[in-house]
Protein backbone atom coordinates (compact mmCIF):
# COMPACT_ATOMS: atom_id res chain seq x y z
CA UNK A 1 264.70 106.08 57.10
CA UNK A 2 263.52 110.02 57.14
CA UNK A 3 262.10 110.39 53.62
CA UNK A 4 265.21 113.46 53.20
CA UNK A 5 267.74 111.03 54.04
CA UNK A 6 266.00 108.72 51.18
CA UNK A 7 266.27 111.39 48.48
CA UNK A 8 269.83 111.72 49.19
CA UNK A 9 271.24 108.53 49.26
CA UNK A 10 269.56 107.64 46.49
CA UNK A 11 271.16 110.46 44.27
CA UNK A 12 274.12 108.74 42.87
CA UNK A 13 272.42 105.35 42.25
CA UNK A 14 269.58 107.38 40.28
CA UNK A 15 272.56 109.85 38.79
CA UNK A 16 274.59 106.52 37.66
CA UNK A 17 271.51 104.84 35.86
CA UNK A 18 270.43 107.88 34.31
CA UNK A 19 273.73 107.95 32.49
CA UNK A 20 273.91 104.44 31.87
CA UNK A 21 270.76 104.71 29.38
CA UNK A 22 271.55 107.65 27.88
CA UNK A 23 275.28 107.17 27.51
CA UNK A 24 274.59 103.85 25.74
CA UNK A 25 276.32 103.19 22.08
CA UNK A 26 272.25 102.22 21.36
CA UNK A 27 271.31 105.39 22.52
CA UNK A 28 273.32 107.99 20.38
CA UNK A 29 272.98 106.09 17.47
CA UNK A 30 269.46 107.30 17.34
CA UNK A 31 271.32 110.59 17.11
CA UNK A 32 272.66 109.32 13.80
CA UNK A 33 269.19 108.07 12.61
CA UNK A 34 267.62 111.45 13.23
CA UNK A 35 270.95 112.73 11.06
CA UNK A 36 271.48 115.01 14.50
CA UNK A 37 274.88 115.88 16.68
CA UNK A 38 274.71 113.92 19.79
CA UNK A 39 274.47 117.53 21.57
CA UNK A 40 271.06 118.39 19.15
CA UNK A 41 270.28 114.59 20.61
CA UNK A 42 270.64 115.53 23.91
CA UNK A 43 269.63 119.17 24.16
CA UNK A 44 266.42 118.63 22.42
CA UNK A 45 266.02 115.29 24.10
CA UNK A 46 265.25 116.98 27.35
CA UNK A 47 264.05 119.96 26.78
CA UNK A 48 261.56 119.00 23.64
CA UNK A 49 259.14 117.48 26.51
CA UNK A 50 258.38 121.54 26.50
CA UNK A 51 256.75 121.10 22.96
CA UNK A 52 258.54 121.89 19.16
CA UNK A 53 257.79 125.74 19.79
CA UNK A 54 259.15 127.03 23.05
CA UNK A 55 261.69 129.44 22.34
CA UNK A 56 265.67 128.76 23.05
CA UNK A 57 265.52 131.39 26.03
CA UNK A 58 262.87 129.25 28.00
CA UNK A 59 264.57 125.86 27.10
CA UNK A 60 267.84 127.54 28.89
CA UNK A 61 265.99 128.52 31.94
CA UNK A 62 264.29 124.94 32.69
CA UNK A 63 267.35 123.09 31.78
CA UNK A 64 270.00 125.86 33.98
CA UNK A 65 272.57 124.33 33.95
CA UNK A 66 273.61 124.42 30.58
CA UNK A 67 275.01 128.12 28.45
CA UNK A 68 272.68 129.66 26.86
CA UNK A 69 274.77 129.95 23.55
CA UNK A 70 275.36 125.81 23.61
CA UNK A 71 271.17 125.89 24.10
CA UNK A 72 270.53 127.38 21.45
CA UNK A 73 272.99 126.25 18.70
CA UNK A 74 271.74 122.80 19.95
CA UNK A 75 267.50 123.26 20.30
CA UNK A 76 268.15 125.06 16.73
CA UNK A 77 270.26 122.65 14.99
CA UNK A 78 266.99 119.78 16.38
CA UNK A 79 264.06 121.89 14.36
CA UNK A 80 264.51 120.04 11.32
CA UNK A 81 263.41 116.77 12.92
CA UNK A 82 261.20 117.96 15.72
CA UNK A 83 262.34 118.76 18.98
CA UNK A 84 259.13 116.37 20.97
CA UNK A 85 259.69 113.98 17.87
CA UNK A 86 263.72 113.99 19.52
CA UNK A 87 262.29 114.09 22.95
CA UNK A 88 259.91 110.85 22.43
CA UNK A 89 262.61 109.14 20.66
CA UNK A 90 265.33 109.74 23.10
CA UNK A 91 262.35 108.69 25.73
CA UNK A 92 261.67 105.24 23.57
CA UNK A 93 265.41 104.62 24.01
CA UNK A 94 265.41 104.80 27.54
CA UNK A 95 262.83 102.49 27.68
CA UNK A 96 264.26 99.73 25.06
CA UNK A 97 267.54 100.38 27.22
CA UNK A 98 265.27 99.63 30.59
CA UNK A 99 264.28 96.12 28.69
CA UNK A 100 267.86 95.25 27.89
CA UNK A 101 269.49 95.87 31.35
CA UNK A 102 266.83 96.21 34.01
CA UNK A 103 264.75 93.61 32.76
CA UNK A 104 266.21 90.73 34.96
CA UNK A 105 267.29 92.85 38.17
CA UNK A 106 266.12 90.73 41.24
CA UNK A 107 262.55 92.20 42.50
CA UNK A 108 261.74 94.48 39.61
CA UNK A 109 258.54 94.64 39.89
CA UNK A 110 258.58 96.36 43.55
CA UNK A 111 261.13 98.91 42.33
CA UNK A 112 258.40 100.04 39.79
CA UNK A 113 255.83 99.78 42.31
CA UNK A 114 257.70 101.87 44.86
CA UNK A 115 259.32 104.23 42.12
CA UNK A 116 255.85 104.84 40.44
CA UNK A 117 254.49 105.95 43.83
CA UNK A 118 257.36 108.67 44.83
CA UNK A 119 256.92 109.95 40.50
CA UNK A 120 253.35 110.22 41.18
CA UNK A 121 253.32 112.26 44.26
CA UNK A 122 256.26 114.56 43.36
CA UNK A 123 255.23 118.46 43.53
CA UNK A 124 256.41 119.68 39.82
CA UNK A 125 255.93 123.50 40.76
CA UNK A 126 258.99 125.52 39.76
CA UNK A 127 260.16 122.35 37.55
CA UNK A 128 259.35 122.57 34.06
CA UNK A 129 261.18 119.38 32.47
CA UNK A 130 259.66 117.40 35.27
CA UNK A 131 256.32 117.75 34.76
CA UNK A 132 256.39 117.92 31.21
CA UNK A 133 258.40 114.64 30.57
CA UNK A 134 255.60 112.94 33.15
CA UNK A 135 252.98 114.05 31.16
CA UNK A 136 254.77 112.34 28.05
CA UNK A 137 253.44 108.91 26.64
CA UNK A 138 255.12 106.39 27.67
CA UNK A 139 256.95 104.39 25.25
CA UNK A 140 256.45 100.75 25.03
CA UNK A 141 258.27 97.98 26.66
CA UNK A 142 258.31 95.45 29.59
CA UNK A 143 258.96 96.01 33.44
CA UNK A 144 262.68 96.70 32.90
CA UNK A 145 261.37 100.10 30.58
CA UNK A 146 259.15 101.21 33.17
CA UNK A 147 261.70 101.02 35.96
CA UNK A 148 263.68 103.04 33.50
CA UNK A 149 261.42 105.56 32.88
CA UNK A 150 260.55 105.98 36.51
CA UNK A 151 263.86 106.59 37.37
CA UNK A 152 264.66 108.92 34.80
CA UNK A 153 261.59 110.93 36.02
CA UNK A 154 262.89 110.95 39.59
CA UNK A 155 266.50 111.86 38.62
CA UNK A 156 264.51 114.51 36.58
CA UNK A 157 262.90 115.66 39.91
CA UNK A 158 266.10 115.64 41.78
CA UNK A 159 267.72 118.16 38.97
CA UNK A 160 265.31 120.52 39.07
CA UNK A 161 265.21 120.45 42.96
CA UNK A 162 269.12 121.12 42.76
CA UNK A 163 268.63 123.93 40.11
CA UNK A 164 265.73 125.54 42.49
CA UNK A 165 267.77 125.01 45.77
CA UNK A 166 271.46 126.09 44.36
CA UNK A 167 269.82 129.12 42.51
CA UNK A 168 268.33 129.65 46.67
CA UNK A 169 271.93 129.62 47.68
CA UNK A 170 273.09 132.23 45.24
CA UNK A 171 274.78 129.95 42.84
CA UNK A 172 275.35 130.59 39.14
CA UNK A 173 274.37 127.99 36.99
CA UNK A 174 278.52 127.74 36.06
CA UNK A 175 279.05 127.82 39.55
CA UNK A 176 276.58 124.86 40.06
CA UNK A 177 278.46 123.00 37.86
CA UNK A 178 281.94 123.59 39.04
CA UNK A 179 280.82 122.99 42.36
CA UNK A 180 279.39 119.59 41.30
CA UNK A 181 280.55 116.00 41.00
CA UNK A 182 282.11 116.56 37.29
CA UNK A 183 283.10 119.84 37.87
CA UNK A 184 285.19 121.56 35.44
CA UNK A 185 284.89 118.42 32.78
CA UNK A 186 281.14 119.08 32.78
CA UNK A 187 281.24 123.02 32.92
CA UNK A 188 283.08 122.65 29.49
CA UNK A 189 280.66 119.22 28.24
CA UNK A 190 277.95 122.09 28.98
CA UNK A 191 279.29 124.97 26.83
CA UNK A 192 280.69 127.39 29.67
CA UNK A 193 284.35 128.79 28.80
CA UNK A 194 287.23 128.90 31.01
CA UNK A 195 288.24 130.68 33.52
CA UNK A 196 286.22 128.97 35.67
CA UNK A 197 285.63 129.90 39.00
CA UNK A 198 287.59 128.02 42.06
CA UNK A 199 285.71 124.90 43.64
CA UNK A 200 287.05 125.72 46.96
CA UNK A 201 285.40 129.09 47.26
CA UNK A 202 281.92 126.82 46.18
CA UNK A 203 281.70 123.96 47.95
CA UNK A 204 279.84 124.83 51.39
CA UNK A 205 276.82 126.60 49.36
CA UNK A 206 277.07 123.48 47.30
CA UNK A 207 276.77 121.68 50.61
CA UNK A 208 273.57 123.26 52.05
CA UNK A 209 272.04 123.41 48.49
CA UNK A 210 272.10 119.58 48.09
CA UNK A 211 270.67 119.67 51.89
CA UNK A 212 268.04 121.63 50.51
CA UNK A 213 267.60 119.55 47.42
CA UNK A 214 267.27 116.39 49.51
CA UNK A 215 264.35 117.77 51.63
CA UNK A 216 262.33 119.08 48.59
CA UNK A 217 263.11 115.69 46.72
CA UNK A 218 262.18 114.03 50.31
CA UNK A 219 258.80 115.32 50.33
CA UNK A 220 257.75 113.11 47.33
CA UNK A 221 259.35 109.95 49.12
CA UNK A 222 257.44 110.81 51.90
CA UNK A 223 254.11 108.78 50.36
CA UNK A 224 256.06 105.69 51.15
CA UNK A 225 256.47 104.07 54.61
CA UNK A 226 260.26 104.25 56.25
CA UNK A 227 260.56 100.36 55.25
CA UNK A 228 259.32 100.99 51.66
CA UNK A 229 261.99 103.99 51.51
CA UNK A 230 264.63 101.23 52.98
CA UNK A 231 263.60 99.21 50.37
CA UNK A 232 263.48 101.53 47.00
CA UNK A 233 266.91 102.99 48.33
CA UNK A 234 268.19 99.40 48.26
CA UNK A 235 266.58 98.10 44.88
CA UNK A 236 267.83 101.27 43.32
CA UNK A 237 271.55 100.37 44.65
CA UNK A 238 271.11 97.00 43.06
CA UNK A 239 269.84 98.61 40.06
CA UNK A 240 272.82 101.16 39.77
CA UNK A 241 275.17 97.63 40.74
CA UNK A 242 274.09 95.79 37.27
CA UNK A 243 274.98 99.03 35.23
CA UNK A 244 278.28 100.18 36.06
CA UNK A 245 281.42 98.94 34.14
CA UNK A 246 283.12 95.96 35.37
């Protein structure tokens, strides 16, 4: 398996079990705790790996996709508690949701093994949120938070690769979005405003963007063997099996 054709199939299982963590009931109710919107949560869950004083502007730019005007009102609104504070405790829940539903996957421990390797020998250049959230602690927990974490990291990687390779292609970060699995559902989720621009017109740049996404993501897989990427691709598919909604 060629290490691009690695990073690409394993987009949706690592896209799926990314949301499966921080989707989680468990999850936003440390939103509550932290007496902060679940968009505070999640804005300054991401981008407070950058540290408590990075200004809105730069939070926008590494995270891209998102309107600058839902950036703001939402790194603003997380001051009061600490945007890293948010960002290690929205890290700690990924990890105590890793325990809870990873924990007992079949052959764990080689997932983390393989996962760790591909984290470790990503290139962060040009991706902010990336490096930053690898250089985080990492929370406590078992095998099943680690596999968490290291998946989270990767489907970290893979954004930013998508945000370097679209921006390449001459999308707009709305345009990205549109143009994207969610599309229009997400475009509004994200704080963009209607009209929106049509999919159709998007699509092929979309195309060649992921292409280009899969071979930067693909260099980082290339530290494993073409078994080993066989392998991860298939524990991650397991992985992504035990999460999704009956």
């Amino acid at each position: 398996m060629p290490p691009e054709f690695a990073a690409a199939t394993t987009t949706v299982a690592l896209r799926e079990i990314d949301r499966g963590w921080s989707t989680c009931p468990k999850t936003l109710r440390r939103a509550r705790v932290l007496e902060l919107s679940g968009w505070a949560y999640y804005v300054a869950g991401r981008g407070g790996v950058l540290g408590d004083d990075t200004r809105a502007d730069t939070v926008s730019a590494a995270l891209g996709l998102v309107a600058p005007d839902a950036v703001r009102a939402g790194w603003e609104a997380a001051r009061k508690v600490g945007r890293a504070a948010v960002a290690a405790a929205r890290l700690a829940e990924c990890a105590r949701w890793g325990d809870e539903r990873l924990g007992d996957v079949p052959r764990i421990e080689t997932l983390v093994g393989l996962a760790e390797r591909v984290v470790v020998a990503a290139d962060p250049v040009g991706m902010p949120l990336f490096a930053a959230s690898r250089a985080m602690p990492v929370p406590d927990g078992g095998t099943g938070a680690l596999a968490a974490l290291l998946i989270h990291l990767i489907h970290e990687y893979r954004c930013g690769a998508m945000l370097l390779a679209a921006r390449a292609c001459g999308l707009s970060p709305v345009e990205t979005v549109i143009a994207g699995p969610d599309g229009e559902a997400e475009a509004v989720t994200f704080g963009w405003h209607p009209p929106f621009p049509s999919r159709v017109t998007l699509v092929r740049r979309y195309a060649y963007a992921e292409a280009i996404a899969d071979r930067i993501v693909g260099q980082a897989y290339a530290t494993l063997s073409a078994d080993e990427r066989r392998e991860l691709t298939a524990l991650l598919g397991d992985a992504a099996d035990t999460v999704r909604p009956d």
